[in-house]
PDB file of N, CA and C in Angstrom:
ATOM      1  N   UNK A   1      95.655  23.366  85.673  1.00  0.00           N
ATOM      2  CA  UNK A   1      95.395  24.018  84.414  1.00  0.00           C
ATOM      3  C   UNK A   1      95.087  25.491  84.688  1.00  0.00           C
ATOM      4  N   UNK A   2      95.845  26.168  83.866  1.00  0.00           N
ATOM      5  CA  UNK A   2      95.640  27.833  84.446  1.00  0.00           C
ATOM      6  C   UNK A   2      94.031  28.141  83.538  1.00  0.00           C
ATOM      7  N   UNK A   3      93.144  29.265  84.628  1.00  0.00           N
ATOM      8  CA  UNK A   3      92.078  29.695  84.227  1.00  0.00           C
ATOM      9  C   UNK A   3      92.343  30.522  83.235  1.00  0.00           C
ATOM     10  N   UNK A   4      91.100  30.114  82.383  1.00  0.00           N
ATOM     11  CA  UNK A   4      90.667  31.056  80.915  1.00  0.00           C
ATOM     12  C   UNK A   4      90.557  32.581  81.628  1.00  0.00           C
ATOM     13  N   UNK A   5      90.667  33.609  80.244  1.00  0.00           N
ATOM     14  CA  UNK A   5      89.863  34.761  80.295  1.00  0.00           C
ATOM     15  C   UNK A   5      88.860  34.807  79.891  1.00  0.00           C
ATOM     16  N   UNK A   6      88.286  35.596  79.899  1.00  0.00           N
ATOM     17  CA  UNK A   6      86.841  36.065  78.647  1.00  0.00           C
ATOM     18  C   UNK A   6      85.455  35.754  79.298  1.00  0.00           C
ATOM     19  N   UNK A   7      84.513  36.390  79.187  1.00  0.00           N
ATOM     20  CA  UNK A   7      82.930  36.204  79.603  1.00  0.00           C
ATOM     21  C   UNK A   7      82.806  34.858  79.399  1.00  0.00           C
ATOM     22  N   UNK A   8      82.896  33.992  78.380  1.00  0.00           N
ATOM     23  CA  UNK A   8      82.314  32.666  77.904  1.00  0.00           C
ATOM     24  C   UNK A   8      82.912  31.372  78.690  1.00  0.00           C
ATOM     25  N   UNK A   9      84.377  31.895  79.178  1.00  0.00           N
ATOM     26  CA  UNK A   9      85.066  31.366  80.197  1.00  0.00           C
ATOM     27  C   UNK A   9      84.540  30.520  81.389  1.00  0.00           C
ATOM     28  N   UNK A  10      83.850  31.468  81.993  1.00  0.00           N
ATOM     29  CA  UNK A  10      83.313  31.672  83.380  1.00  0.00           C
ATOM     30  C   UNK A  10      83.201  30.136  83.703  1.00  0.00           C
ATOM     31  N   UNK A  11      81.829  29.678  83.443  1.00  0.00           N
ATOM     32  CA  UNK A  11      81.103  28.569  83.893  1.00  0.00           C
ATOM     33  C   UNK A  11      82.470  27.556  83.328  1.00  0.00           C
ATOM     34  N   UNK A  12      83.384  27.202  82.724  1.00  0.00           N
ATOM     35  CA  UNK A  12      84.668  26.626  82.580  1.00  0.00           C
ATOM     36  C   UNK A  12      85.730  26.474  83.654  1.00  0.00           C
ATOM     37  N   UNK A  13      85.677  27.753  84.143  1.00  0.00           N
ATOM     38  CA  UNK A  13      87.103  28.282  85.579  1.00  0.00           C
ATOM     39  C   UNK A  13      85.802  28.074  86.794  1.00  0.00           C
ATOM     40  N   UNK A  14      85.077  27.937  86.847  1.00  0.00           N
ATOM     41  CA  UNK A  14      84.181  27.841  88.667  1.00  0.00           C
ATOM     42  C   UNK A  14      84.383  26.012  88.348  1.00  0.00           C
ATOM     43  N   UNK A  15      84.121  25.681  87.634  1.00  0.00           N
ATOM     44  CA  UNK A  15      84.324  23.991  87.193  1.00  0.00           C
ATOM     45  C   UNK A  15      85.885  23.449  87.562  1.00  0.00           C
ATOM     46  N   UNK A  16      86.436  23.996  87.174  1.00  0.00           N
ATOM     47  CA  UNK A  16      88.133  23.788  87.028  1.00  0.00           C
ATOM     48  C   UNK A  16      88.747  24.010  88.750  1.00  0.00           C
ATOM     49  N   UNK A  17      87.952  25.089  89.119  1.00  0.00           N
ATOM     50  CA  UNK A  17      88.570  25.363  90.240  1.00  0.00           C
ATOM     51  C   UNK A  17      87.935  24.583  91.599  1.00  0.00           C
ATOM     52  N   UNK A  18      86.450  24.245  90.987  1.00  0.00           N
ATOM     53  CA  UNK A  18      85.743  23.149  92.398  1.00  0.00           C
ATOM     54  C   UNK A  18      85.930  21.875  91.958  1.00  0.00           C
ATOM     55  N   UNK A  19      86.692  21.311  91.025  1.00  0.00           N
ATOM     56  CA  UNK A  19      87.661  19.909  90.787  1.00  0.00           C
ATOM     57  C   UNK A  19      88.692  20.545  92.055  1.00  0.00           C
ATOM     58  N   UNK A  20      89.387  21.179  91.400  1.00  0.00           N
ATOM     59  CA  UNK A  20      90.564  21.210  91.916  1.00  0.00           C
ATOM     60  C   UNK A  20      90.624  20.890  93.600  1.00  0.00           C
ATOM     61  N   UNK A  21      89.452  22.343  94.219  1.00  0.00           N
ATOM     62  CA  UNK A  21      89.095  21.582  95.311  1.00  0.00           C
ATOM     63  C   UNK A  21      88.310  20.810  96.108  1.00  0.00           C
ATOM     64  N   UNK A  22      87.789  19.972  95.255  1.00  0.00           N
ATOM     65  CA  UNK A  22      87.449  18.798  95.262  1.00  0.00           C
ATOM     66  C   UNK A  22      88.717  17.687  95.716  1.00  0.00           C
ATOM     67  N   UNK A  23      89.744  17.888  94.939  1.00  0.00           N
ATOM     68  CA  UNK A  23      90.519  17.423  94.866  1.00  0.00           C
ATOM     69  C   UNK A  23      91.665  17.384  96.132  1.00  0.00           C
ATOM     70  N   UNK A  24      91.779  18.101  96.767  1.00  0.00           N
ATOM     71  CA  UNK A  24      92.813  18.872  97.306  1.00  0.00           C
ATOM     72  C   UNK A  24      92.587  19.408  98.560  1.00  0.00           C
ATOM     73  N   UNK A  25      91.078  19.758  98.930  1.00  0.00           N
ATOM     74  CA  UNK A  25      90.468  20.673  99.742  1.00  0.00           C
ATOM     75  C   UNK A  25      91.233  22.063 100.163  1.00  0.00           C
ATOM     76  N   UNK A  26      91.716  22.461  99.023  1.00  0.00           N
ATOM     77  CA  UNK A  26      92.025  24.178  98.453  1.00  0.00           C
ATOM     78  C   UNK A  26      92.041  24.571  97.357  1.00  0.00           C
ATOM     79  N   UNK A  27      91.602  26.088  97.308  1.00  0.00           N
ATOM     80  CA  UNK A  27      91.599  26.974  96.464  1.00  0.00           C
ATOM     81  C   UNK A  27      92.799  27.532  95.996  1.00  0.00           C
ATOM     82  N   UNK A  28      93.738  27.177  95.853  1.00  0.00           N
ATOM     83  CA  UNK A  28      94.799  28.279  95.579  1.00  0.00           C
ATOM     84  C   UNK A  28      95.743  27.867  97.023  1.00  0.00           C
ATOM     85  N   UNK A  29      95.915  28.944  97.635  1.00  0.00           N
ATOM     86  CA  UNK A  29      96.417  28.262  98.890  1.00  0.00           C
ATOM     87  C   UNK A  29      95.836  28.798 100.612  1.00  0.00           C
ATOM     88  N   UNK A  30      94.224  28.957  99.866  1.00  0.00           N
ATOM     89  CA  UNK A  30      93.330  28.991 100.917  1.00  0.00           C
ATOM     90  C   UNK A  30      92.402  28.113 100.986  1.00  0.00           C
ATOM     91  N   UNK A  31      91.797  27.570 102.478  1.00  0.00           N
ATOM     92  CA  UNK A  31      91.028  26.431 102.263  1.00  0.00           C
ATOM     93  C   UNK A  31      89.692  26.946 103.265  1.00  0.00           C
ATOM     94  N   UNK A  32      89.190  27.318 102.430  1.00  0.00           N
ATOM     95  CA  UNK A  32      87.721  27.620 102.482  1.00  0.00           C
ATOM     96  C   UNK A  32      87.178  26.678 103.823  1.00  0.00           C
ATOM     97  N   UNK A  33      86.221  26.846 104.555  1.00  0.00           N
ATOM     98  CA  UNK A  33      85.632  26.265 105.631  1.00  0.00           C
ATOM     99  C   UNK A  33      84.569  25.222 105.042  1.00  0.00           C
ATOM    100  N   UNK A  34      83.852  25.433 104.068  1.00  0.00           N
ATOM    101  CA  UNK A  34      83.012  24.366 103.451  1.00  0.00           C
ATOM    102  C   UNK A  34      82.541  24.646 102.312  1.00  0.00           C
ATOM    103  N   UNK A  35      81.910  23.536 101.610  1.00  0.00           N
ATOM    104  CA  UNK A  35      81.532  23.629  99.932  1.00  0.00           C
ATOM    105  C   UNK A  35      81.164  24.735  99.394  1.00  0.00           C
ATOM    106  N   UNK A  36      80.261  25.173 100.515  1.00  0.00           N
ATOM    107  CA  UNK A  36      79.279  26.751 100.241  1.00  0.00           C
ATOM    108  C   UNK A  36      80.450  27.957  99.755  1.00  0.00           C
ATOM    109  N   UNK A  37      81.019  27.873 100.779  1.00  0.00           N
ATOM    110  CA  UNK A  37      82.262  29.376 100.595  1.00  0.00           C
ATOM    111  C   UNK A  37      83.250  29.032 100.082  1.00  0.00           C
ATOM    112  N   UNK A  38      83.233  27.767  98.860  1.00  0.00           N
ATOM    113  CA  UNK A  38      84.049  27.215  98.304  1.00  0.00           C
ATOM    114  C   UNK A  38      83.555  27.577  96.886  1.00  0.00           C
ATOM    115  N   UNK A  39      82.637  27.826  96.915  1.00  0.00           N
ATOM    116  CA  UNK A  39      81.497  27.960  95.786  1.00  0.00           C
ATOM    117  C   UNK A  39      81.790  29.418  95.163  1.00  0.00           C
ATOM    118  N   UNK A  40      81.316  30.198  96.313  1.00  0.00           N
ATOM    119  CA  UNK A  40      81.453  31.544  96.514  1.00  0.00           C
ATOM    120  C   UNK A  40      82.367  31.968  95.839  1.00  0.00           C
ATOM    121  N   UNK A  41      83.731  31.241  96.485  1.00  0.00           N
ATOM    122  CA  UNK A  41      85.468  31.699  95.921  1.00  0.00           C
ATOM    123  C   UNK A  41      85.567  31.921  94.802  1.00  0.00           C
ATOM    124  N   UNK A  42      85.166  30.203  94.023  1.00  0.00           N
ATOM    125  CA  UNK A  42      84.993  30.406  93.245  1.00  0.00           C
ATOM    126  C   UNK A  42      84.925  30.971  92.201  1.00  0.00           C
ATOM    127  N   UNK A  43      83.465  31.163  92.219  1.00  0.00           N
ATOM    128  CA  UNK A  43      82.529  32.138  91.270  1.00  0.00           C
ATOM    129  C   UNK A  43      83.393  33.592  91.603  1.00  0.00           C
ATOM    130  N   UNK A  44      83.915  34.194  92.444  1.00  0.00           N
ATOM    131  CA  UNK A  44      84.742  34.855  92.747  1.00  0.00           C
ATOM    132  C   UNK A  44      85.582  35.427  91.814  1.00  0.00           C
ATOM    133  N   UNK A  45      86.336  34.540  91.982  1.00  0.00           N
ATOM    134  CA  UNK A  45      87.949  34.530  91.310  1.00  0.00           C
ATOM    135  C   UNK A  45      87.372  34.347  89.762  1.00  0.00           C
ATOM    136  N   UNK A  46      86.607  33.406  88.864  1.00  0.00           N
ATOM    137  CA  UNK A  46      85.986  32.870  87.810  1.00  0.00           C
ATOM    138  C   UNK A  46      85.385  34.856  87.190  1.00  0.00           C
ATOM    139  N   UNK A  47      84.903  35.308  88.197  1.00  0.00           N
ATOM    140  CA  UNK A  47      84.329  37.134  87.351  1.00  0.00           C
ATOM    141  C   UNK A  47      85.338  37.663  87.361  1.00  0.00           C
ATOM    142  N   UNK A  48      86.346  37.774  88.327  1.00  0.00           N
ATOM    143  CA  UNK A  48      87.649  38.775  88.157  1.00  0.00           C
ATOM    144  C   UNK A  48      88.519  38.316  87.724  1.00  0.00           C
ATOM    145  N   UNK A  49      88.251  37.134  86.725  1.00  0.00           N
ATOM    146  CA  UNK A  49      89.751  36.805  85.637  1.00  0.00           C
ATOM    147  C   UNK A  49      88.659  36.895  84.227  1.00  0.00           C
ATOM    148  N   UNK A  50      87.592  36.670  84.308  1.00  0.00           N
ATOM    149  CA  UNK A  50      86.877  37.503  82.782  1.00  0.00           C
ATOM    150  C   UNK A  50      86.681  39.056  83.276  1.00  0.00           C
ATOM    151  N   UNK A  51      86.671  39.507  84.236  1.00  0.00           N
ATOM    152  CA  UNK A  51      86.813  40.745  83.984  1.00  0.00           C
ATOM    153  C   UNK A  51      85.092  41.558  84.056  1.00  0.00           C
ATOM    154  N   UNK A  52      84.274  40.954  84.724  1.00  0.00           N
ATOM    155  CA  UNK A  52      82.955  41.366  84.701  1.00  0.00           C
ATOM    156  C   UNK A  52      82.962  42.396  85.879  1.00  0.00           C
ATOM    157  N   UNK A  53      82.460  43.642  85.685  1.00  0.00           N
ATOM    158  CA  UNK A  53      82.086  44.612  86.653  1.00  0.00           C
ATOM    159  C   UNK A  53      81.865  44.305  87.782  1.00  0.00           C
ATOM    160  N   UNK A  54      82.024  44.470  89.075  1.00  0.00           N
ATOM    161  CA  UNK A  54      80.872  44.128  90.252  1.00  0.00           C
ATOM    162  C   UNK A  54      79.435  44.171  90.283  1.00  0.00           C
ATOM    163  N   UNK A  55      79.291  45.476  89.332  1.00  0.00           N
ATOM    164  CA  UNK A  55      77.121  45.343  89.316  1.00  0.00           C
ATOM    165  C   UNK A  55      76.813  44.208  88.916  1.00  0.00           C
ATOM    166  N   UNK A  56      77.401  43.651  87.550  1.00  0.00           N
ATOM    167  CA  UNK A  56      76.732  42.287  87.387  1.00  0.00           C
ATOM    168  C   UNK A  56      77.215  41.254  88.231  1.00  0.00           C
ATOM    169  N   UNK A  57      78.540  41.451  89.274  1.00  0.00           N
ATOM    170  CA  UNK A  57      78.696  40.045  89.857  1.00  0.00           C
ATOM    171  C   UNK A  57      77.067  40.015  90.750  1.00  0.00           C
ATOM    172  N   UNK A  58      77.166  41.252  91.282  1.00  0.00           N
ATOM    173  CA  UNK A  58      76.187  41.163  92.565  1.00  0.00           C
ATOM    174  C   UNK A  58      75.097  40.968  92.141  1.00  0.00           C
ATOM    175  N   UNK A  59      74.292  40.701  90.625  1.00  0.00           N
ATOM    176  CA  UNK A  59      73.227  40.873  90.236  1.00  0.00           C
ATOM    177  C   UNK A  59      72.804  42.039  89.405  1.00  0.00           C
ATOM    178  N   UNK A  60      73.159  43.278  89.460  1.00  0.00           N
ATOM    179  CA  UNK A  60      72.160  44.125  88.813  1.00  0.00           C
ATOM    180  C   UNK A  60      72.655  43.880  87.369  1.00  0.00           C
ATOM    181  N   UNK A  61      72.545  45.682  87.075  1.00  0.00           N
ATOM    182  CA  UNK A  61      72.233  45.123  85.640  1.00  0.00           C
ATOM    183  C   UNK A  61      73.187  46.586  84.825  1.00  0.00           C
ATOM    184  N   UNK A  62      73.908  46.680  84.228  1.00  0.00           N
ATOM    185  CA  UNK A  62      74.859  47.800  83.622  1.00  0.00           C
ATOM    186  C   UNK A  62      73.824  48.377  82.259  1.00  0.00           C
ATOM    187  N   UNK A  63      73.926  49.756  82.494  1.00  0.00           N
ATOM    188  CA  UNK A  63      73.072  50.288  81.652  1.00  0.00           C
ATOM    189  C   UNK A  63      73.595  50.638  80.670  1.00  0.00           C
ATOM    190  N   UNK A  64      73.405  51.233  79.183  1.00  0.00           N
ATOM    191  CA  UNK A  64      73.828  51.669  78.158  1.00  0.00           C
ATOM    192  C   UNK A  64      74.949  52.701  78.117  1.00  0.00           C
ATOM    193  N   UNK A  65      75.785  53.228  77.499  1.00  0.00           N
ATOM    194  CA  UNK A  65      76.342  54.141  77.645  1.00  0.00           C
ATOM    195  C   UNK A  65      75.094  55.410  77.432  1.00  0.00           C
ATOM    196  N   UNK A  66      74.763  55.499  76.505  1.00  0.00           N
ATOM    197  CA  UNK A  66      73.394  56.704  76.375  1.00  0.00           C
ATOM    198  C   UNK A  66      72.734  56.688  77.558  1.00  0.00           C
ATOM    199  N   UNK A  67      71.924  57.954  78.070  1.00  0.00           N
ATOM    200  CA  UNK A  67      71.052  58.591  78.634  1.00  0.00           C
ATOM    201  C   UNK A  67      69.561  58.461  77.784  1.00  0.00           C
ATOM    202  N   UNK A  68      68.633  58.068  79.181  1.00  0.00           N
ATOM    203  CA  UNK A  68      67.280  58.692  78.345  1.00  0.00           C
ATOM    204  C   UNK A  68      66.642  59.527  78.736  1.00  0.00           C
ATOM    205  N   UNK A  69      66.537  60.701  78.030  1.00  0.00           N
ATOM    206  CA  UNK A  69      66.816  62.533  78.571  1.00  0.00           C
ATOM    207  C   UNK A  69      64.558  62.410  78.347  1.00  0.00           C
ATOM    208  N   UNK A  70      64.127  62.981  78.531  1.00  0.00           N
ATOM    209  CA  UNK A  70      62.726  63.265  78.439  1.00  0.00           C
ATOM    210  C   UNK A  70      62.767  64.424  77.406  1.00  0.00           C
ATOM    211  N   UNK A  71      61.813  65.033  76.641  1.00  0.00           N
ATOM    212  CA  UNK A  71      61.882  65.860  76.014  1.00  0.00           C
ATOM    213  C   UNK A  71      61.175  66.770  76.706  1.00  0.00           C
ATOM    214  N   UNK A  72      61.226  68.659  76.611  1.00  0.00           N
ATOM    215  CA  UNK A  72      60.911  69.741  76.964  1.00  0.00           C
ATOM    216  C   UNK A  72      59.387  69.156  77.575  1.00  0.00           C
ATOM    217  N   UNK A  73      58.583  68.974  76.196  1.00  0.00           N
ATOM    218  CA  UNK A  73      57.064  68.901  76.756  1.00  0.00           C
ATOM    219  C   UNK A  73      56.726  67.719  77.387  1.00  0.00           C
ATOM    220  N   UNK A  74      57.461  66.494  77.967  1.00  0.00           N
ATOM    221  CA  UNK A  74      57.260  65.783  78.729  1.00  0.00           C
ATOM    222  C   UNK A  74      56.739  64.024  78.213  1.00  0.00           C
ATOM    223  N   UNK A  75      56.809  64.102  76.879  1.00  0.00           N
ATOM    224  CA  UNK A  75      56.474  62.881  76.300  1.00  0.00           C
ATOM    225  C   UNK A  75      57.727  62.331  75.650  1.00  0.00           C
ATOM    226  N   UNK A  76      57.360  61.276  74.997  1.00  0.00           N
ATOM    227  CA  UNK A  76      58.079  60.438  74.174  1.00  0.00           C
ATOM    228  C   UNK A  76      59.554  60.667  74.872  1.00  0.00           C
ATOM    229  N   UNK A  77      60.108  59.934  75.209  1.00  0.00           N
ATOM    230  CA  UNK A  77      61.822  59.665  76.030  1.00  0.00           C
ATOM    231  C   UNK A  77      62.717  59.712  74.627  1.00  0.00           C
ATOM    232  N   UNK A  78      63.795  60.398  74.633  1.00  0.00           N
ATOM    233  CA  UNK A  78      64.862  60.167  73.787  1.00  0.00           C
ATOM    234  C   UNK A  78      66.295  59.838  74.169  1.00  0.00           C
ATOM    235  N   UNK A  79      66.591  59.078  73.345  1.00  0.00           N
ATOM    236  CA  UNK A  79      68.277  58.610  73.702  1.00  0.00           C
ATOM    237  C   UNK A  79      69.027  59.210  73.362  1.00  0.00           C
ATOM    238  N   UNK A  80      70.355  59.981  73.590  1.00  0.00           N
ATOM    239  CA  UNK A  80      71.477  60.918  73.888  1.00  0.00           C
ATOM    240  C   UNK A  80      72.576  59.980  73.871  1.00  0.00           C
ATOM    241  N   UNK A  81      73.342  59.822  72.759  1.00  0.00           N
ATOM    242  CA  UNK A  81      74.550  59.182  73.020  1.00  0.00           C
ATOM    243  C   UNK A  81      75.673  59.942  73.177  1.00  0.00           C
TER     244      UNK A  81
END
């Protein structure tokens, strides 16, 4: 079954694809050394077909498009879009 796109996808295609090798003992037409880096692949392949940045694969966190600039006298933060 070919993998979904889209954010909501995700946890759908890491499922689909550790059946598969479950099934088969491959990914595609690489065969991972064990469950762990099977996992990995995975979740892998599952962010770069929805299309999620690397900051959030690795964890962090993508900030706003706006800036928060400080004002002249040093109080209250303002947003700059």
């Amino acid at each position: 079954m070919p993998l979904k796109s889209g954010r909501k996808a995700v946890s759908d295609n890491i499922g689909e694809i550790m059946r598969s090798y479950r099934k088969t003992g491959k990914i595609g037409t690489s065969t991972p050394k064990s469950p762990r880096d099977a996992i990995r692949q995975a979740i892998a392949i599952s962010f770069t077909k929805a299309r999620i940045p690397k900051k959030l694969r690795e964890g962090g966190v993508m900030r706003d498009v706006s800036r928060i600039v400080k004002k002249k006298d040093g109080k209250n933060p303002v947003k700059i879009y």
